[in-house]
N, C-alpha and C. Protein backbone atom coordinates (compact mmCIF):
# COMPACT_ATOMS: atom_id res chain seq x y z
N UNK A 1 -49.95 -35.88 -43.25
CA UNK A 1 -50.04 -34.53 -43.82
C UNK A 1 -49.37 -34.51 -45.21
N UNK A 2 -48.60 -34.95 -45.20
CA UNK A 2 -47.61 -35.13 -46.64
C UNK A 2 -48.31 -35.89 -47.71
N UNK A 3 -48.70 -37.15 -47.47
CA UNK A 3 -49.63 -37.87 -47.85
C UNK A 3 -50.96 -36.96 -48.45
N UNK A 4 -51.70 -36.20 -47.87
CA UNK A 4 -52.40 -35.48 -48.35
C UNK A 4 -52.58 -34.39 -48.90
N UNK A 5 -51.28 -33.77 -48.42
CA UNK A 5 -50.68 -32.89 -49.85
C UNK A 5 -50.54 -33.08 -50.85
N UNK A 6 -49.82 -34.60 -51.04
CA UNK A 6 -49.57 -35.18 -51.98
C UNK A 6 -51.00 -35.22 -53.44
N UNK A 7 -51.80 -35.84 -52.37
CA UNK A 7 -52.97 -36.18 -52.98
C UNK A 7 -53.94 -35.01 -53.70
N UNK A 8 -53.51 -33.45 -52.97
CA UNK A 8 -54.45 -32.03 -53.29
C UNK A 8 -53.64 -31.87 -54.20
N UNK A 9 -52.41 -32.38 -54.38
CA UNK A 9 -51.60 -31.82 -55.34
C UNK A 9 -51.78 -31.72 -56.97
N UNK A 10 -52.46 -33.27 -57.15
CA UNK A 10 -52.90 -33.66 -58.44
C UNK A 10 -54.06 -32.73 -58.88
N UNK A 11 -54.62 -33.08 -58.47
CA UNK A 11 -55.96 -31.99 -59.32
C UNK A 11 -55.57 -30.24 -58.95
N UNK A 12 -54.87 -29.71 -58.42
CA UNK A 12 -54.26 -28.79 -58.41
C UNK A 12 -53.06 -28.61 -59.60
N UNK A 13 -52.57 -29.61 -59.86
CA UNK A 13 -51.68 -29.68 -60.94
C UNK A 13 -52.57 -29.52 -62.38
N UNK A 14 -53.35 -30.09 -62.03
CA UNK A 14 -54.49 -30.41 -63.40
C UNK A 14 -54.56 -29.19 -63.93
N UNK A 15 -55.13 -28.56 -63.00
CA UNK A 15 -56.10 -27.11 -63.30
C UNK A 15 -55.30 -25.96 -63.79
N UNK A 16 -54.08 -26.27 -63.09
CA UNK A 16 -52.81 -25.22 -63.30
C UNK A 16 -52.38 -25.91 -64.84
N UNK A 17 -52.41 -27.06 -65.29
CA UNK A 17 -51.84 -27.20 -66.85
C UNK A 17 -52.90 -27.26 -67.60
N UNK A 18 -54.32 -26.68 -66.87
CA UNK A 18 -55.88 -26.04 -67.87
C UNK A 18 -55.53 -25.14 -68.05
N UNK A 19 -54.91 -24.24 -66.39
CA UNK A 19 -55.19 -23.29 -66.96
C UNK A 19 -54.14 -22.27 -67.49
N UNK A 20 -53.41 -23.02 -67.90
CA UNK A 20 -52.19 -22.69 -69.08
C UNK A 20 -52.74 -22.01 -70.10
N UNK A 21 -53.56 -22.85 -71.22
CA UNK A 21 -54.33 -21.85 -71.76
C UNK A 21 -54.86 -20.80 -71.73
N UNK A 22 -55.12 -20.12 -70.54
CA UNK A 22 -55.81 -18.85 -70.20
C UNK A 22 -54.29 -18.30 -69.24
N UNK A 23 -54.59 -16.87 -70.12
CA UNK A 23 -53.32 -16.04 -69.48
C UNK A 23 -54.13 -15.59 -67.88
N UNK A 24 -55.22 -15.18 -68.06
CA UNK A 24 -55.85 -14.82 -66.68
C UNK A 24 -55.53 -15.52 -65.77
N UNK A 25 -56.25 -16.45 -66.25
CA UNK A 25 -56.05 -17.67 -65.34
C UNK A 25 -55.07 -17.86 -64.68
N UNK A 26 -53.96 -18.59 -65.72
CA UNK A 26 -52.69 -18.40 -65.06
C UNK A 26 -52.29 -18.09 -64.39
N UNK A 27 -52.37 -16.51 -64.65
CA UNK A 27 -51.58 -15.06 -63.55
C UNK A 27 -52.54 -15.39 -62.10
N UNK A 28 -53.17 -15.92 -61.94
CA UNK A 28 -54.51 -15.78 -61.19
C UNK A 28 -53.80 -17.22 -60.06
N UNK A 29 -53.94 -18.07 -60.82
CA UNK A 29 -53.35 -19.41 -60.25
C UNK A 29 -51.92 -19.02 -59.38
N UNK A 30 -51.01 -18.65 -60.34
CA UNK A 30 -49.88 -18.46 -59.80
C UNK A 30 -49.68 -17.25 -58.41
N UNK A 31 -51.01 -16.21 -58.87
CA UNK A 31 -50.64 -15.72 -57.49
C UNK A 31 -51.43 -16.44 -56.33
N UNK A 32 -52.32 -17.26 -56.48
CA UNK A 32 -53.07 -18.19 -55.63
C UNK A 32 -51.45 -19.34 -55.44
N UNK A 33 -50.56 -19.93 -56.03
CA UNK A 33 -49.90 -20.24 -55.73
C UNK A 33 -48.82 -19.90 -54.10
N UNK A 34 -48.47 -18.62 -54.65
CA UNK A 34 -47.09 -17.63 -54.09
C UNK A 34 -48.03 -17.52 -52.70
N UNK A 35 -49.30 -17.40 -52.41
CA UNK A 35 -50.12 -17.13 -51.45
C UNK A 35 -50.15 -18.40 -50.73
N UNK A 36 -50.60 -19.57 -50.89
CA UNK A 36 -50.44 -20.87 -50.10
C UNK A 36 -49.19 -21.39 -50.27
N UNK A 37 -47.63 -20.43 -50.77
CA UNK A 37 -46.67 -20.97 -50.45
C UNK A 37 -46.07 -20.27 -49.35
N UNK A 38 -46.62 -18.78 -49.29
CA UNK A 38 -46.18 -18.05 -48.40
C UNK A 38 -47.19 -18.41 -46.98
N UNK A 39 -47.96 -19.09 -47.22
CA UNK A 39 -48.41 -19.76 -45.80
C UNK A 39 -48.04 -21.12 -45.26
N UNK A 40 -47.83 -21.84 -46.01
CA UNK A 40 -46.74 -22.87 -45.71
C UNK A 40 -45.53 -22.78 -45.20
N UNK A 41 -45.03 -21.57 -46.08
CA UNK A 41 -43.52 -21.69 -45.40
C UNK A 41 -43.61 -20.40 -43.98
């Protein structure tokens, strides 16, 4: 499981330092973030 977190992590990282450039985005990502962190934990 860790292992494959590991692995979703990268191209999840990617997209999140794409989508840096876009404020939408961003705000958008990050609450897509806070949402699969609040289901994890």
């Amino acid at each position: 499981a860790g292992l494959s977190a590991h692995v979703l992590a990268v191209p999840f990282l990617l997209s999140f330092l794409s989508a840096l450039h876009h404020t939408q985005l961003c705000k958008r990502l990050m609450a897509t973030a806070s949402q699969l962190a609040g289901v994890r934990c």
